[in-house]
N, C-alpha and C. Protein backbone atom coordinates (compact mmCIF):
# COMPACT_ATOMS: atom_id res chain seq x y z
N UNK A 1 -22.17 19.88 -18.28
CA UNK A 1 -21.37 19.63 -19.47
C UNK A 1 -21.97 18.47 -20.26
N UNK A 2 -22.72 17.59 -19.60
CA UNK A 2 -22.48 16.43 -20.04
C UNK A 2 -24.57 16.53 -20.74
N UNK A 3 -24.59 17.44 -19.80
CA UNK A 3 -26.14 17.74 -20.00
C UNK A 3 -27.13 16.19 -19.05
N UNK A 4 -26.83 16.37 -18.18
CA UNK A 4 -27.48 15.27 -17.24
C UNK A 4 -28.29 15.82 -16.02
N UNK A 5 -29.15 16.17 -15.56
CA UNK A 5 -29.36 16.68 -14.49
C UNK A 5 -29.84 15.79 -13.21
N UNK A 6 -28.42 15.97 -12.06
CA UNK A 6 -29.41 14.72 -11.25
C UNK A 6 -30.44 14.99 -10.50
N UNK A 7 -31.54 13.42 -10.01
CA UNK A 7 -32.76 13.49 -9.56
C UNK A 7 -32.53 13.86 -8.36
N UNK A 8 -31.38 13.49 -7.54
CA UNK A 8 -31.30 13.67 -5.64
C UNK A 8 -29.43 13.96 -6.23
N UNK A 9 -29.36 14.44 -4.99
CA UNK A 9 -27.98 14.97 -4.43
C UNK A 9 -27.75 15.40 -3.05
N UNK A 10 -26.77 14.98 -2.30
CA UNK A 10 -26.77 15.19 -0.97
C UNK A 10 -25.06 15.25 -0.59
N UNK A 11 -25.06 16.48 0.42
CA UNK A 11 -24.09 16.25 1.07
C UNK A 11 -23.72 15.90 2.23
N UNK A 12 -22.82 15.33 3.11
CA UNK A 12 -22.38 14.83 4.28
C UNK A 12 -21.53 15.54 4.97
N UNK A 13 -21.50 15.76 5.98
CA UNK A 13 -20.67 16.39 7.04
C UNK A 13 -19.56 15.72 7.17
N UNK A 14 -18.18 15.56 7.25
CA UNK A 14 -17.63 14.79 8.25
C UNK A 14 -16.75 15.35 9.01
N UNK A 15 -16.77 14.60 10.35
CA UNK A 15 -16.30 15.26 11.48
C UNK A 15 -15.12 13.78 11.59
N UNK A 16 -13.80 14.09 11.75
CA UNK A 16 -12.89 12.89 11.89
C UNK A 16 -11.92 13.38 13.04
N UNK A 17 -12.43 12.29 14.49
CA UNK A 17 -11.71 12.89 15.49
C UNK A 17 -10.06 12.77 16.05
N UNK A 18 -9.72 12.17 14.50
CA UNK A 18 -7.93 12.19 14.61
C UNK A 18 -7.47 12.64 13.45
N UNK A 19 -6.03 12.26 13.50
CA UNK A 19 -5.77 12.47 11.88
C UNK A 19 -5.81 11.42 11.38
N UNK A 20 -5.93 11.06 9.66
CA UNK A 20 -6.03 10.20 8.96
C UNK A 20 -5.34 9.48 8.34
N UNK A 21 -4.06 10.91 7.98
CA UNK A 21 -3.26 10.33 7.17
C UNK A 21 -1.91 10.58 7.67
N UNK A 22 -0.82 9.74 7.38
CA UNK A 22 -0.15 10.04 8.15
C UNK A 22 1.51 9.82 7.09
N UNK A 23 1.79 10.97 6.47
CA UNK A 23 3.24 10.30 5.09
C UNK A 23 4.57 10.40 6.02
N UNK A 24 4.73 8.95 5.34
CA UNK A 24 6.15 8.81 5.78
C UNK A 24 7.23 8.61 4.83
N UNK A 25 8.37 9.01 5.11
CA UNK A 25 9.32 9.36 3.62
C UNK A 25 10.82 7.89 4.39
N UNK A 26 10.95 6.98 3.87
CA UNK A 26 11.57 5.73 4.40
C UNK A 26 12.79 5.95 3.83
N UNK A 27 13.78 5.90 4.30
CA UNK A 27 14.95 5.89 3.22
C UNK A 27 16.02 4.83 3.80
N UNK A 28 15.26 3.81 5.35
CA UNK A 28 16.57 2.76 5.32
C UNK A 28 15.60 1.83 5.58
N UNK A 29 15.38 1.08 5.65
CA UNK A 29 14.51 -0.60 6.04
C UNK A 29 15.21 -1.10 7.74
N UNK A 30 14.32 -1.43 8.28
CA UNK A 30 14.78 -2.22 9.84
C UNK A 30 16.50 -2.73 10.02
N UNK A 31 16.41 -2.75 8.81
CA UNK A 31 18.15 -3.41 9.17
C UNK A 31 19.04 -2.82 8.68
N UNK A 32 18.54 -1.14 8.62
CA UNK A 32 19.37 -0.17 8.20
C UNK A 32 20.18 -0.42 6.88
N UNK A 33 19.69 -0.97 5.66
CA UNK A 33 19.75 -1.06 4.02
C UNK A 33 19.13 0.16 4.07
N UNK A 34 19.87 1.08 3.04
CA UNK A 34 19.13 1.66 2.51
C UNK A 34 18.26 1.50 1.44
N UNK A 35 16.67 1.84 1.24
CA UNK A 35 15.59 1.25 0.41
C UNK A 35 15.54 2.60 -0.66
N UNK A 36 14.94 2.46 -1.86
CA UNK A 36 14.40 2.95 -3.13
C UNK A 36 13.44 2.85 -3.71
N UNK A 37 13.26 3.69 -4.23
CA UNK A 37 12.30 3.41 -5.75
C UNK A 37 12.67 3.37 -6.56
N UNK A 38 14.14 3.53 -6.87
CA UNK A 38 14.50 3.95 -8.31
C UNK A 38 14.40 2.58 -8.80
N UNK A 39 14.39 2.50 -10.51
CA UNK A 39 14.12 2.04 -10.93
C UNK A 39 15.02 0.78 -10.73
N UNK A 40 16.73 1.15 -10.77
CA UNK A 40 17.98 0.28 -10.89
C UNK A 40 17.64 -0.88 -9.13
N UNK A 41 16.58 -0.06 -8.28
CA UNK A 41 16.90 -0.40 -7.16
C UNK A 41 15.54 -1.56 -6.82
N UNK A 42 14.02 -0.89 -7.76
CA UNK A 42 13.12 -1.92 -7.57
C UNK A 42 12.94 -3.63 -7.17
N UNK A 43 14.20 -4.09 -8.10
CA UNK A 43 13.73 -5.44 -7.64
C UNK A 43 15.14 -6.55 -7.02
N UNK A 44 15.57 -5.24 -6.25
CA UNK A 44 16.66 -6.05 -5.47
C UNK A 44 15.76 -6.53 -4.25
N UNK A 45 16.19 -7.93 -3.76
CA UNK A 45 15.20 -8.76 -2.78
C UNK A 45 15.48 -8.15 -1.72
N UNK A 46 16.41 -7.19 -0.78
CA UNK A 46 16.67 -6.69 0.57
C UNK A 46 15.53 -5.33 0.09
N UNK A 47 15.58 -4.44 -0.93
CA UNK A 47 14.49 -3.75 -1.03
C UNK A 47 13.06 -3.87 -0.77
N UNK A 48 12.70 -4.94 -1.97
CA UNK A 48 11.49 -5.25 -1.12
C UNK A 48 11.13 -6.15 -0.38
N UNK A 49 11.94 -6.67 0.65
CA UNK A 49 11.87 -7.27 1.97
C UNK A 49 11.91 -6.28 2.45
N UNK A 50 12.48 -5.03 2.63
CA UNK A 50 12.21 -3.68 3.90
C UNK A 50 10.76 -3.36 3.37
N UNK A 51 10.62 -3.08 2.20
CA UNK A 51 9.16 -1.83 2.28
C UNK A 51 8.20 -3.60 2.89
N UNK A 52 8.18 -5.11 2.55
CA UNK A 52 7.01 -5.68 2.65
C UNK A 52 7.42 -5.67 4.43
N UNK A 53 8.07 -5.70 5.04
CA UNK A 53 8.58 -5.89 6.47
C UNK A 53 7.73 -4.44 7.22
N UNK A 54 8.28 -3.12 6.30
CA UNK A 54 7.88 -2.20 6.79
C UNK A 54 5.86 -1.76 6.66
N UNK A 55 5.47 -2.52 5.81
CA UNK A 55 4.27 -3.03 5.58
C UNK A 55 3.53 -3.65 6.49
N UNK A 56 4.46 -4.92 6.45
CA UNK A 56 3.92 -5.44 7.83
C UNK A 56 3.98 -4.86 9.70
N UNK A 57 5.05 -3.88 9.70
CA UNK A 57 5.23 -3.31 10.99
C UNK A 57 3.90 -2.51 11.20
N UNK A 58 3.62 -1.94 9.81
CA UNK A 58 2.44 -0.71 10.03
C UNK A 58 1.45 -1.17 9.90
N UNK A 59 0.75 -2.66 9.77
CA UNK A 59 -0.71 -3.25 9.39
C UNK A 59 -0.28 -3.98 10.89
N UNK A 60 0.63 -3.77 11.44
CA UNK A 60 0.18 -4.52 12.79
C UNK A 60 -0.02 -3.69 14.21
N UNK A 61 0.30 -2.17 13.88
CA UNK A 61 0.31 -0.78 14.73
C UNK A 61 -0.87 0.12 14.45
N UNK A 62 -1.25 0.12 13.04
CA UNK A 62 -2.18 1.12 12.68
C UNK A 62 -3.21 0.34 13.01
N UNK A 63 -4.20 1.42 13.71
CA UNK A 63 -5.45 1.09 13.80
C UNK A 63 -6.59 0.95 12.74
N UNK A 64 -6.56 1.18 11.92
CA UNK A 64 -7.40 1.38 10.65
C UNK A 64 -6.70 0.90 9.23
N UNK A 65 -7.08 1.46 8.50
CA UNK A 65 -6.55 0.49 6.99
C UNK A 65 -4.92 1.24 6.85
N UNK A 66 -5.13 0.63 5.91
CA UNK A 66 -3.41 1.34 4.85
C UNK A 66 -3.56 1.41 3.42
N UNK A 67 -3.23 2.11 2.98
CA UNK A 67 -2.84 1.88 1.18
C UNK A 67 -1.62 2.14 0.94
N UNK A 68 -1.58 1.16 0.05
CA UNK A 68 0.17 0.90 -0.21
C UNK A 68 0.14 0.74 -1.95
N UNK A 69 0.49 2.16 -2.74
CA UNK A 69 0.56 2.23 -4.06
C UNK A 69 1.96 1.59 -4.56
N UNK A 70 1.90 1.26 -5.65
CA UNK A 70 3.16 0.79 -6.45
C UNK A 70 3.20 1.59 -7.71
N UNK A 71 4.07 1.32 -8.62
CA UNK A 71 4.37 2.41 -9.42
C UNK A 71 3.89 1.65 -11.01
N UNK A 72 3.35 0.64 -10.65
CA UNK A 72 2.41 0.07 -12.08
C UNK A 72 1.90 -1.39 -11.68
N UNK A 73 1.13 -2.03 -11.94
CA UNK A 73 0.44 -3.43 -11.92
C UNK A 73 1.45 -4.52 -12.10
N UNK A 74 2.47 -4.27 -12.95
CA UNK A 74 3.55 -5.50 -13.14
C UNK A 74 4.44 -5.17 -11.86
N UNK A 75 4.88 -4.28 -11.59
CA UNK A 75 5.46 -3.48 -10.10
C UNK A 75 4.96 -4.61 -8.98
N UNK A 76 3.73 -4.44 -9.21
CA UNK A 76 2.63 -5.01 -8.11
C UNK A 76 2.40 -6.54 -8.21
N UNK A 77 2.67 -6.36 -9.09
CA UNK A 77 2.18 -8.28 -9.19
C UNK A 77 3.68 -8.86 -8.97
N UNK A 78 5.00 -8.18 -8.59
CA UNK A 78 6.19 -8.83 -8.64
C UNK A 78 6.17 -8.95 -6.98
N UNK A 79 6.03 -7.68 -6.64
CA UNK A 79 6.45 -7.56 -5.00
C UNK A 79 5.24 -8.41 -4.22
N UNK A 80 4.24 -8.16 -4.40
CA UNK A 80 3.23 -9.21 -3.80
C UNK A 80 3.22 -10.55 -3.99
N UNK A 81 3.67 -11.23 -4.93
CA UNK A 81 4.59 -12.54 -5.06
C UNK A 81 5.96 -12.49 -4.76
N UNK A 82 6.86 -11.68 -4.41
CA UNK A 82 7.83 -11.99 -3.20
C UNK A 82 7.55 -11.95 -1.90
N UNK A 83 6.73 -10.99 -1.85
CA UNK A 83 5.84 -11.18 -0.07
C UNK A 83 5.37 -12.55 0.41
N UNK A 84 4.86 -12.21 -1.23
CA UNK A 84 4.43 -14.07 -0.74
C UNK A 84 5.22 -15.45 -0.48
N UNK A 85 6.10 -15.24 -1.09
CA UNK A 85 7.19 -16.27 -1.23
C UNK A 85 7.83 -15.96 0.38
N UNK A 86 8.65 -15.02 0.51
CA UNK A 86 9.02 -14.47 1.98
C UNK A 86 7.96 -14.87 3.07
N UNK A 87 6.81 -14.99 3.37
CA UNK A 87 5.70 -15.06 4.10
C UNK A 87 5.29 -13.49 4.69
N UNK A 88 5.82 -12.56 4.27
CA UNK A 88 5.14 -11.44 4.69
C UNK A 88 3.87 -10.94 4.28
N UNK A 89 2.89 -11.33 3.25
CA UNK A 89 1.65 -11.33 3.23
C UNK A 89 1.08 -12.25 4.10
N UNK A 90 1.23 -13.25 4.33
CA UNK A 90 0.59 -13.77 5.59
C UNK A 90 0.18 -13.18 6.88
N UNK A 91 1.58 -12.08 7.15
CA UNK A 91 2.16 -11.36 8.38
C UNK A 91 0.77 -10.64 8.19
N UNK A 92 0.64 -9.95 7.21
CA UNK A 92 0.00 -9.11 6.40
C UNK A 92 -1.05 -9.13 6.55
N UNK A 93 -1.89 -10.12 6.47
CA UNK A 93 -3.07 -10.62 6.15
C UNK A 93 -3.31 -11.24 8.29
N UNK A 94 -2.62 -11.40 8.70
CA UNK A 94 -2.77 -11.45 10.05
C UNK A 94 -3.81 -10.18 11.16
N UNK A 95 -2.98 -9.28 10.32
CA UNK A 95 -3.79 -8.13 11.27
C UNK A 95 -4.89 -7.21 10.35
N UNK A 96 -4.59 -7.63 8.63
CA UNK A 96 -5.38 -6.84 8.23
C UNK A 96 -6.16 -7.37 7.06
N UNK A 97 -7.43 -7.15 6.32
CA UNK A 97 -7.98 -7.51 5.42
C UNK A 97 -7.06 -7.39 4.06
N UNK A 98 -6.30 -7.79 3.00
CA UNK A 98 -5.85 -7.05 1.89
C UNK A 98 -6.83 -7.35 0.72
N UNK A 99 -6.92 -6.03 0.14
CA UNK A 99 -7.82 -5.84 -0.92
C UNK A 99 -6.74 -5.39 -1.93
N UNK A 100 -6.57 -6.12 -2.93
CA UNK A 100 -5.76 -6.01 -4.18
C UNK A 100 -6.37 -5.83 -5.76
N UNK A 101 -6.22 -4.32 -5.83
CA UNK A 101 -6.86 -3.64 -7.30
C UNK A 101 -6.43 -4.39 -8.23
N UNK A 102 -6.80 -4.77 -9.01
CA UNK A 102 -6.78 -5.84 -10.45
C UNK A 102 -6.79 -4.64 -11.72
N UNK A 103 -5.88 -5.08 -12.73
CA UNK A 103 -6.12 -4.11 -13.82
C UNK A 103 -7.39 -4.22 -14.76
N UNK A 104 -7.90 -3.28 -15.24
CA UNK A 104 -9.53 -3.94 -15.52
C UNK A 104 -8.57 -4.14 -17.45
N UNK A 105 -8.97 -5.27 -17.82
CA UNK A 105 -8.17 -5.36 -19.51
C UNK A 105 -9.50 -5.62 -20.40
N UNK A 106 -9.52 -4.73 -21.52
CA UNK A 106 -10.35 -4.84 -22.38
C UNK A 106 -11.19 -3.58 -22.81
């Protein structure tokens, strides 16, 4: 389409001897609150104290990484500064590397 033709191209096998991914659908937090996404429900502090708690339960069980999407960059930049405030990024950052996508502006 683009009219480019590439010089090398290669493909890879992969063989992955577990499963990878693993969805989980949350609908109460450890202390049995029930948690949300909705919008009215985003930035009540027992909300996201369960999903950053439940964050931290699973970066300290899972063997391998995690990704943990939010539903926009301001989303993201609120709850990761209550984590922080709470100390659950610390928790966080205990068992696992966090790599935090930045919005690219301009």
């Amino acid at each position: 389409i683009l009219g480019v033709t590439p010089c090398s191209a290669l493909a890879l096998n992969m063989t992955l001897a577990r499963e990878c991914v693993c969805p989980v659908v949350v609908t109460r937090g450890a202390d049995q609150t029930p948690v949300s996404t909705r919008y009215e429900s985003r930035l009540d502090p027992t909300n996201v104290r369960n999903y950053g708690r439940l964050v931290a339960e699973l970066a300290a069980a899972v063997p391998d990484g995690l990704v943990v999407f939010f539903v926009s960059y301001s989303y993201m930049d609120y709850v990761i500064s209550r984590w922080h405030d709470m100390g659950l990024l610390r928790e966080i950052s205990s068992h696992k590397l966090i790599f935090i996508e930045t919005q690219v502006v301009g």
